[in-house]
Protein backbone atom coordinates (compact mmCIF):
# COMPACT_ATOMS: atom_id res chain seq x y z
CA UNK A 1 0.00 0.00 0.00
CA UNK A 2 1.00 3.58 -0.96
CA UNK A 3 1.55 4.69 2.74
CA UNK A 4 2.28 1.66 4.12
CA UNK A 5 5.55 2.91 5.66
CA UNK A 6 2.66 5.46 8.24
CA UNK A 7 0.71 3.90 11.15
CA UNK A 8 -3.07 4.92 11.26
CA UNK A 9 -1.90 8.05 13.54
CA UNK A 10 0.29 9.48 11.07
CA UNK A 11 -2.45 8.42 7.98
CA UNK A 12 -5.32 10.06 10.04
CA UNK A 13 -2.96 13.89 10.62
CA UNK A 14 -1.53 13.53 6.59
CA UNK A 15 -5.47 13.73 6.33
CA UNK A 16 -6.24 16.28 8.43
CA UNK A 17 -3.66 18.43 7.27
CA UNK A 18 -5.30 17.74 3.31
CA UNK A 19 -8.61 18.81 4.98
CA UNK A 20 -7.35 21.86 6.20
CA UNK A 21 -5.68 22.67 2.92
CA UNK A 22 -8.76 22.31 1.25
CA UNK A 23 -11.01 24.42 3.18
CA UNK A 24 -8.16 27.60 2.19
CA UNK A 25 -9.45 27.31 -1.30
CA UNK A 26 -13.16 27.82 -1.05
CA UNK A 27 -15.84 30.45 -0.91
CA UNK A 28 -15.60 31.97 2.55
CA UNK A 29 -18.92 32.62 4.24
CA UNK A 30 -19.06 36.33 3.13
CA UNK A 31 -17.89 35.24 -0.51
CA UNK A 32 -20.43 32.32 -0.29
CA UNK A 33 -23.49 34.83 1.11
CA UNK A 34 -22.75 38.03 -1.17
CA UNK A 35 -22.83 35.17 -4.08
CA UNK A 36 -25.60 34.05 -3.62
CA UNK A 37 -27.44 37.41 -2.84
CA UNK A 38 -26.16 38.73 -6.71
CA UNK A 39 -27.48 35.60 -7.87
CA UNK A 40 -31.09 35.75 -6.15
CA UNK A 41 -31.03 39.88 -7.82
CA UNK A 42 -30.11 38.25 -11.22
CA UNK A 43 -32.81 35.93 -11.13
CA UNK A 44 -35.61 38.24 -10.17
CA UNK A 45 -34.06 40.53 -12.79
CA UNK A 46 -34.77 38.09 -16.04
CA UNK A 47 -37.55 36.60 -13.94
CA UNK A 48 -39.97 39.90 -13.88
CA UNK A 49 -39.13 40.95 -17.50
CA UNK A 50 -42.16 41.64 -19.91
CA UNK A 51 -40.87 39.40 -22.41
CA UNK A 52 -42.65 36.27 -22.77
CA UNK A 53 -39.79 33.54 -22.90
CA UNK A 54 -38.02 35.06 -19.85
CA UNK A 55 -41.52 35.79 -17.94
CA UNK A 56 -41.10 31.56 -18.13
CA UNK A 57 -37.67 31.25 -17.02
CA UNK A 58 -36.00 29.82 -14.04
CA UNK A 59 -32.01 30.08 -13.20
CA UNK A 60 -30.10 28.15 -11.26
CA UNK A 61 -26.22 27.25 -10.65
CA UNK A 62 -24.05 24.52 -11.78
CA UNK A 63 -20.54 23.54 -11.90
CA UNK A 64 -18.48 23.99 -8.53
CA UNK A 65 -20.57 26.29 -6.43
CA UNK A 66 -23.43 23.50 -7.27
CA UNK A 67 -21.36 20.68 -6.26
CA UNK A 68 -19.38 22.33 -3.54
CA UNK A 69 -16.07 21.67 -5.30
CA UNK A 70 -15.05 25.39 -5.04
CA UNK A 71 -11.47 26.06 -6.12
CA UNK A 72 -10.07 29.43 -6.02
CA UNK A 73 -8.19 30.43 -9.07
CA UNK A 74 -4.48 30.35 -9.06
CA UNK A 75 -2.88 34.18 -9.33
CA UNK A 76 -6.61 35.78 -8.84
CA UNK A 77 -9.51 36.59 -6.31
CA UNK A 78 -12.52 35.72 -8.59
CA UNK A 79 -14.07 32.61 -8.27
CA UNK A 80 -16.57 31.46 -11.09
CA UNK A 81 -20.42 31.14 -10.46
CA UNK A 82 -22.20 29.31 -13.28
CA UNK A 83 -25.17 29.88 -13.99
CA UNK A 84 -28.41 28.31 -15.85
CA UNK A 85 -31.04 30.16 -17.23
CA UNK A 86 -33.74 27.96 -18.30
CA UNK A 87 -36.22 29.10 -21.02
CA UNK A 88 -39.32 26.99 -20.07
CA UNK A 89 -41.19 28.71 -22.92
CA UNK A 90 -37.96 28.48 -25.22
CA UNK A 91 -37.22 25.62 -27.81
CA UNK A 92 -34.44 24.74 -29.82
CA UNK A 93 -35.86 25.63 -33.01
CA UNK A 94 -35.51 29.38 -31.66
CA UNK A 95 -31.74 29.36 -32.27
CA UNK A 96 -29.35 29.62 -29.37
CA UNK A 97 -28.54 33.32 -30.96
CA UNK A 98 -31.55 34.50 -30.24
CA UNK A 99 -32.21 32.78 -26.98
CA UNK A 100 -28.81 34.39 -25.68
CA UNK A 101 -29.31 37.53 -27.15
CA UNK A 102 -32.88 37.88 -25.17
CA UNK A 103 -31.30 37.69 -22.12
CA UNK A 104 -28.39 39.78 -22.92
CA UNK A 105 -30.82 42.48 -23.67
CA UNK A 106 -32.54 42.19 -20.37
CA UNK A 107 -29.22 42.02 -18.49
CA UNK A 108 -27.86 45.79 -20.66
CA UNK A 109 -31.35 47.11 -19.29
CA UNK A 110 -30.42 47.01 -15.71
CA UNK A 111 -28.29 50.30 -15.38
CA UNK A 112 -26.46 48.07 -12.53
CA UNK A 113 -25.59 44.94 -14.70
CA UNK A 114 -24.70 46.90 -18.21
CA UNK A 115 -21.11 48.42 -16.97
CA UNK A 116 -20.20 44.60 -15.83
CA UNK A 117 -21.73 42.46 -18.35
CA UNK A 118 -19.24 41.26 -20.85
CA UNK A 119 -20.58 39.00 -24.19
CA UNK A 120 -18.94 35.01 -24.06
CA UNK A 121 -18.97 32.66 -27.19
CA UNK A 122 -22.02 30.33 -25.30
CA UNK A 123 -23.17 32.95 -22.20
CA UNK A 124 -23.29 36.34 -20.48
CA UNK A 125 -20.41 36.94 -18.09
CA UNK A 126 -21.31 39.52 -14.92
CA UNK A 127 -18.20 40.51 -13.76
CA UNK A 128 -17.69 41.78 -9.87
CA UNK A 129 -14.17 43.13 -9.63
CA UNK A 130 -11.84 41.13 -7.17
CA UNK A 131 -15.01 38.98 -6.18
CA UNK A 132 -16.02 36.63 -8.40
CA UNK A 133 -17.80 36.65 -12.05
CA UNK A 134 -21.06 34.74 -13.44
CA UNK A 135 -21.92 32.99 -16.55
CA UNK A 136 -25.44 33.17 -17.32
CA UNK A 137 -26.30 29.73 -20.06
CA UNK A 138 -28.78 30.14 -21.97
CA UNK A 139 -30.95 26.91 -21.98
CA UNK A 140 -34.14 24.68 -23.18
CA UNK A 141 -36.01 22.01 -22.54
CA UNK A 142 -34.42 18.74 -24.19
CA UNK A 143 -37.84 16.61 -24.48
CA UNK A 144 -35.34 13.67 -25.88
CA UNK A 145 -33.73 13.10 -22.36
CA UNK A 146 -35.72 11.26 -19.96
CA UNK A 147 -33.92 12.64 -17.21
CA UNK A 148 -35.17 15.81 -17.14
CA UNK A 149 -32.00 17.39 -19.56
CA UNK A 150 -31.59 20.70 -21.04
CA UNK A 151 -30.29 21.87 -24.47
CA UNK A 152 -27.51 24.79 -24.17
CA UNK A 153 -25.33 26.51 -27.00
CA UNK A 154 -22.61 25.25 -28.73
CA UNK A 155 -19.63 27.61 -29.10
CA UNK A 156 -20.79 27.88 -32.56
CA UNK A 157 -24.28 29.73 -31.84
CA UNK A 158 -25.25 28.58 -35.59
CA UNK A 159 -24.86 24.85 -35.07
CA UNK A 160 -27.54 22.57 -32.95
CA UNK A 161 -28.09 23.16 -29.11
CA UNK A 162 -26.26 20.55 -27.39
CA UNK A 163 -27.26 18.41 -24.63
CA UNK A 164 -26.31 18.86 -20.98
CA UNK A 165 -28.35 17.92 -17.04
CA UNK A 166 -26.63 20.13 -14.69
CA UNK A 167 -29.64 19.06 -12.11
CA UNK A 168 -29.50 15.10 -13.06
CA UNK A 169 -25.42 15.75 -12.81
CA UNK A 170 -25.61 17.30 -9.56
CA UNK A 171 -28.26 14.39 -8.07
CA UNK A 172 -25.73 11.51 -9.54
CA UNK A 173 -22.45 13.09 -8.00
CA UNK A 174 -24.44 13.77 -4.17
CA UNK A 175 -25.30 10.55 -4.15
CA UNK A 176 -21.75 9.24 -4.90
CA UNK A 177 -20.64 11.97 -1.97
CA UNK A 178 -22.80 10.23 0.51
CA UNK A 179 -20.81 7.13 0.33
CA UNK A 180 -18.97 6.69 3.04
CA UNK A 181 -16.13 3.42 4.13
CA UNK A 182 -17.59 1.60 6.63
CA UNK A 183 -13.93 1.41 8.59
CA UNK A 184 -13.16 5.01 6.96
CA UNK A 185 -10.81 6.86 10.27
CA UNK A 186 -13.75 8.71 11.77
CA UNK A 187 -14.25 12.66 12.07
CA UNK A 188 -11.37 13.55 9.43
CA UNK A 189 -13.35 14.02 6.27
CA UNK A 190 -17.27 14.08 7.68
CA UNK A 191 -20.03 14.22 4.65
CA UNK A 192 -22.14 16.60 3.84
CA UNK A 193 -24.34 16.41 0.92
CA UNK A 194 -26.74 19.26 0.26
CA UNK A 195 -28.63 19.76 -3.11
CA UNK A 196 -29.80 23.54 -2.77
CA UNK A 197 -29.63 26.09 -5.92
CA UNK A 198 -26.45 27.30 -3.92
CA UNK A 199 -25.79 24.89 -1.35
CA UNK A 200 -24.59 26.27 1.93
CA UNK A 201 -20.69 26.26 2.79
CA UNK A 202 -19.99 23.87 5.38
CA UNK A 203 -16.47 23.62 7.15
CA UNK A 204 -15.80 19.56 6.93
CA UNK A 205 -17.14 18.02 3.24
CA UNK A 206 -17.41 14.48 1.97
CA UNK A 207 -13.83 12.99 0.93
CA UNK A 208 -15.38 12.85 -2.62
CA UNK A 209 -15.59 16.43 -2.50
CA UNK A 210 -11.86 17.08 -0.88
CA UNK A 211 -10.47 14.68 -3.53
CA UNK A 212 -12.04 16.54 -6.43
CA UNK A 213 -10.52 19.94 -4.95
CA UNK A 214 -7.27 18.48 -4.68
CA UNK A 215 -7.22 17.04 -8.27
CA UNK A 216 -8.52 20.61 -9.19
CA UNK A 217 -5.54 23.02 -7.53
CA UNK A 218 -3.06 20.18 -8.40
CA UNK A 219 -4.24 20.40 -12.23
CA UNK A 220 -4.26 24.42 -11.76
CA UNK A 221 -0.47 24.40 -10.49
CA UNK A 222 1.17 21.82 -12.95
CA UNK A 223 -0.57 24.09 -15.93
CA UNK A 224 0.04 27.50 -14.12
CA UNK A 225 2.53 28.59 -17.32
CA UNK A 226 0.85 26.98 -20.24
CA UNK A 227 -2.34 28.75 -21.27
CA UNK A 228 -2.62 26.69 -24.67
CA UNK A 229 -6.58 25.48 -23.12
CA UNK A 230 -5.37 21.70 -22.52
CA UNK A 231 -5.00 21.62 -19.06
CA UNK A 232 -7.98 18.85 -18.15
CA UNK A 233 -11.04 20.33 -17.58
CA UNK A 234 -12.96 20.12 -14.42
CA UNK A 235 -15.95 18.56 -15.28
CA UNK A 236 -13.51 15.60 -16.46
CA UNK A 237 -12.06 15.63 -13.32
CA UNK A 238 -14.93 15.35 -11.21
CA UNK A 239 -16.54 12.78 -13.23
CA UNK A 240 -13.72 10.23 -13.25
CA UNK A 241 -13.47 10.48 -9.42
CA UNK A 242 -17.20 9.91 -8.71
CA UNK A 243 -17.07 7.14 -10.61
CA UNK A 244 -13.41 6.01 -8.82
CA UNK A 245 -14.91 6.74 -5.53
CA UNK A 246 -18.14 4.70 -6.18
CA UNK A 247 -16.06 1.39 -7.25
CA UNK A 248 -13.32 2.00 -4.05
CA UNK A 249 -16.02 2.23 -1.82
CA UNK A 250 -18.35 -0.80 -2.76
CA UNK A 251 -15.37 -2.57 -3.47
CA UNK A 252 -15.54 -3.06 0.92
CA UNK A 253 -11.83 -2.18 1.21
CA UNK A 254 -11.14 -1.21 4.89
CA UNK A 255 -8.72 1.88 3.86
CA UNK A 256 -7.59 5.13 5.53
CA UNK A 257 -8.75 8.47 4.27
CA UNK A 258 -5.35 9.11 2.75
CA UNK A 259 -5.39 5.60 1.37
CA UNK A 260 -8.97 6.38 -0.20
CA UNK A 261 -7.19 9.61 -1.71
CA UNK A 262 -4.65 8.12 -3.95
CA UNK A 263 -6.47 5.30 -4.48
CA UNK A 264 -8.88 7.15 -6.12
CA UNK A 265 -7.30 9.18 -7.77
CA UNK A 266 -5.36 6.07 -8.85
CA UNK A 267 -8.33 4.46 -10.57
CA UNK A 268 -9.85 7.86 -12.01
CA UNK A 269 -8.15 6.33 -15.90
CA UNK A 270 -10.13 3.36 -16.05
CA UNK A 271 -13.00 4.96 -16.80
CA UNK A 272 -11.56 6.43 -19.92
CA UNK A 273 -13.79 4.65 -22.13
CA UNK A 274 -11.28 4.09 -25.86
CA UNK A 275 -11.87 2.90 -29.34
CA UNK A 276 -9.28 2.45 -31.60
CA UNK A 277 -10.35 4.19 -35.18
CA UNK A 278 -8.74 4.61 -38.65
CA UNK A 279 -7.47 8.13 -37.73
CA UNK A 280 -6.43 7.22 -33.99
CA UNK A 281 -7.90 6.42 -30.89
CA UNK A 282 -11.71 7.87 -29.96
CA UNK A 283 -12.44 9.26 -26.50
CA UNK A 284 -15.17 8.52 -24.74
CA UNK A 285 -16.36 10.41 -21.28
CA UNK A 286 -19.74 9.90 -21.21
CA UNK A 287 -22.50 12.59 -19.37
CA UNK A 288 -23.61 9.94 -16.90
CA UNK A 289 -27.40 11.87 -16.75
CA UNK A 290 -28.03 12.39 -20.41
CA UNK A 291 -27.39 10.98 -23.83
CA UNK A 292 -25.09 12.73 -26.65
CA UNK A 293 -22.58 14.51 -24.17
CA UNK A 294 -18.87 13.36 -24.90
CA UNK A 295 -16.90 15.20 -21.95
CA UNK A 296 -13.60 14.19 -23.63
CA UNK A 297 -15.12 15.53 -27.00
CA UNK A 298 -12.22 17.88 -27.58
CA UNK A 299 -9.63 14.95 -26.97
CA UNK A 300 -10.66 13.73 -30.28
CA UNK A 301 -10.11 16.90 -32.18
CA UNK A 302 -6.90 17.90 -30.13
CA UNK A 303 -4.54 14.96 -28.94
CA UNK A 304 -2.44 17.16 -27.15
CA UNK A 305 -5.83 17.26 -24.41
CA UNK A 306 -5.48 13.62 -24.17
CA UNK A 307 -1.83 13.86 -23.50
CA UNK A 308 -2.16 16.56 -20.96
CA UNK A 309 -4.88 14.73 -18.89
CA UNK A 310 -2.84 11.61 -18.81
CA UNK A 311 0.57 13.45 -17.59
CA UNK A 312 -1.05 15.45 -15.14
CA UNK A 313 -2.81 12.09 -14.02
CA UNK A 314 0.57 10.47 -13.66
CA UNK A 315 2.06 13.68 -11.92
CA UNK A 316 -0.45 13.70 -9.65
CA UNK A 317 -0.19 10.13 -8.68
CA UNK A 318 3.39 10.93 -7.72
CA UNK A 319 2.95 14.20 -5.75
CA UNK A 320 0.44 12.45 -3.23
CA UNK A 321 2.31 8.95 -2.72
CA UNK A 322 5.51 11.48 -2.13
CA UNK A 323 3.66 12.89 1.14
CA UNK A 324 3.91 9.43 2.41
CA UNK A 325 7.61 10.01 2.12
CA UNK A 326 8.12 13.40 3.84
CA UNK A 327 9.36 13.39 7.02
CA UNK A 328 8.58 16.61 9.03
CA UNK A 329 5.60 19.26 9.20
CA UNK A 330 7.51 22.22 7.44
CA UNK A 331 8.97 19.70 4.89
CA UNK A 332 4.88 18.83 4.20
CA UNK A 333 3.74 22.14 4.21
CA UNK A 334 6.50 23.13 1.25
CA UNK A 335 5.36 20.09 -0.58
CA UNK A 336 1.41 20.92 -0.26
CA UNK A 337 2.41 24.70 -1.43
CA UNK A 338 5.01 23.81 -4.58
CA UNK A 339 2.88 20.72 -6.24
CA UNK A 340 -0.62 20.37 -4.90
CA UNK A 341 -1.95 23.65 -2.66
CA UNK A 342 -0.28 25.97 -3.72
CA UNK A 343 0.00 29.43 -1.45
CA UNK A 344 -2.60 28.88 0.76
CA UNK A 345 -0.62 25.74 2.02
CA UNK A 346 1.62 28.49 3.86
CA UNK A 347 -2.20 29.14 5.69
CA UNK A 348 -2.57 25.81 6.83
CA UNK A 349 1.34 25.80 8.91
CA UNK A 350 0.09 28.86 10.56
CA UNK A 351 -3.52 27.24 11.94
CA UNK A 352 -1.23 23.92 12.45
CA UNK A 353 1.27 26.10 14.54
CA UNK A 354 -1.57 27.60 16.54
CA UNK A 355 -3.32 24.52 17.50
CA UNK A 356 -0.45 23.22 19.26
CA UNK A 357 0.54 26.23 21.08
CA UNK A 358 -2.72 26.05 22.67
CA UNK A 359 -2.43 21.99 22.80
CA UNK A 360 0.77 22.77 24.86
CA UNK A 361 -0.86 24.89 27.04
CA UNK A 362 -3.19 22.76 27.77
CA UNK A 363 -0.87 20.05 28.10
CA UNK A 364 -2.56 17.28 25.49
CA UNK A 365 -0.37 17.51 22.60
CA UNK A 366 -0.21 14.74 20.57
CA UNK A 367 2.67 14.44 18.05
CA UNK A 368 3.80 12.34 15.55
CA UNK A 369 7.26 12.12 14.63
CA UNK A 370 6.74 11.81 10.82
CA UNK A 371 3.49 14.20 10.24
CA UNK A 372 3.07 16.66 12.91
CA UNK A 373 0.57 16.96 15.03
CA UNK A 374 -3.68 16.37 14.73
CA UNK A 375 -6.26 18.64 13.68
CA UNK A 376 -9.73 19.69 15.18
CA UNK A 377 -12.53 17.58 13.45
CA UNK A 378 -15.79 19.05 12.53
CA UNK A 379 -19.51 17.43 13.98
CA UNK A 380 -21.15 14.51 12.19
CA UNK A 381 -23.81 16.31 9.98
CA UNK A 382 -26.16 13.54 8.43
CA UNK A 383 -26.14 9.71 8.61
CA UNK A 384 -24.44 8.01 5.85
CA UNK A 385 -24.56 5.18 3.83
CA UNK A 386 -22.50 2.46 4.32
CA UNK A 387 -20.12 -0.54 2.58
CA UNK A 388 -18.17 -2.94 3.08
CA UNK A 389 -18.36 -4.69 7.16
């Protein structure tokens, strides 16, 4: 086993130390609560308009902020809040031109939203300066997906709408998030799964959840320099570890949190799905809520995506098994900030620092001679589900 060299002690503050790490790259509360008051005023906003396709129309978020996967982005304050609007009076035969350019309109009405709207390929873009911006998507009713799909634009406005379920994705990856190892080292990584339109920020998440952040910054860091667009993209990400995560777990492996970390990570490439073709292998990353989304669709047009994905997998493989290797807190705390934290690593020494000057005081300091020393643990928040006995 990848830390096999660290008793459960050392295993359970490598985790803790991850968990902390984690929690310096979301939303704060503020952040969280000034989001999601913008994003109530945006809604009301298309929501009361005269026209009658937005009269019909509800929005709602997606992506990270949906999922609470937040990441903050590398070298900048803004996060990124995506947004849905759906046209419940809209259809596909309108044109995705026209069904972005109605709400564009309705945003440049609002004397508040025209100085910070900006026009995307696909969406509207509401910039707030050092906070965060939103993408407003444009989207229909897909009556061909059983699951309750949508329809949003392609890049190319003049081609067909495209399908997409950021509701039926949300409900599939909450429900892998709620699996929890039945001999998992309590109170490290506690779950919390909540399916709201912004779900509220909670200070211990799921290990699902951690993992996905991790893969996220790590992916962030090792592509810091290249802006050529193949860095894997996060929706790739998260769906190859929900569907690692599902197998580890059921599989009834008794395994440490940090064990369940590179393990998943480990299996993330198996579900790759390949076909070899006359011009070279097809890609297949399947939208497990709806039929006709490839994920990995650009792979196929751009090897040099494929290639990136599987380097950074292989990097990151190495940069987590090395922590089992560090001796020391400092020497950990480098390693987190140069190859998977990044800055706010530097954060984490300071809380870590903190905790046992008051641990001292108090005379229960526990230490380990390899990691360092333990970390608060949050309450448990919900029963889970569990495998494996």
């Amino acid at each position: 086993m990848t830390f096999q060299t660290l008793n459960d002690t050392q295993k359970h503050h490598l985790a803790g130390l991850l968990e902390m790490a984690c929690q310096e790259l979301e939303l704060t509360k503020t952040q969280f609560e000034d989001a999601q008051s913008k994003y109530d005023a945006v809604g009301r906003w298309l929501d009361d308009a005269d026209h009658p396709i937005l009269a019909d129309s509800r929005i709602f978020s997606q992506g990270s902020v949906r999922l609470g996967t937040t990441v903050k982005p590398l070298g900048r304050d803004e996060y990124d809040v995506d947004l849905v609007c759906h046209l419940l009076s809209g259809h596909a035969s309108m044109g995705a031109a026209y069904l972005k350019k109605i709400i564009g309109d309705r945003l440049k009405a609002n004397g508040h939203y025209q100085p910070i709207l900006e026009e995307k390929q696909r969406c509207w873009r509401l910039n707030y300066a050092g906070q965060f911006h939103m993408d407003i998507t444009p989207s229909v009713t897909n009556s061909r997906c059983v699951d309750g799909g949508l329809l949003v634009p392609d890049k190319d406005l003049s081609q067909s709408m495209k399908p997409s379920n950021p509701e039926g994705y949300t409900q599939w990856f909450e429900k892998r998030a709620e699996m929890t190892p039945y001999m998992m080292a309590p109170g490290s990584m506690e779950i919390r799964a909540d399916i709201e339109p912004l779900p509220e920020q909670v200070p211990i998440k799921g290990l699902l959840k951690r993992i996905v952040q991790i893969c996220k910054r790590h992916r962030d860091l090792k592509f810091k320099d290249d802006d050529s667009g193949k860095a894997p993209i996060s929706v790739i990400i998260t769906t190859l570890a929900a569907h690692s995560y599902e197998a580890v777990v059921t599989s009834g492996r008794r395994l440490a949190d940090i064990d369940m970390v590179y393990e998943v990570i480990a299996g993330m490439k198996r579900y790759i799905q390949c076909q070899k073709t006359a011009t070279g292998i097809f890609y297949y990353i399947p939208n497990p809520t709806t039929k006709g989304e490839n994920f990995a669709e650009k792979w196929n047009t751009n090897r040099e995506r494929a290639k990136a994905f599987f380097e950074w997998h292989g990097a990151i493989l190495h940069d987590v098994e090395e922590l089992g290797r560090i001796a020391g807190l400092d020497s950990l705390i480098e390693h987190l900030r140069e190859k998977i934290i990044g800055p706010e690593a530097g954060r984490v020494l300071t809380k870590v620092t903190d905790r046992m000057s008051v641990a001292r005081t108090a005379g229960i300091l526990l230490a380990s001679s390899s990691i360092g020393v333990g970390t608060a643990h949050g309450d448990p928040v919900r029963p889970n589900k569990f495998y494996g006995s």
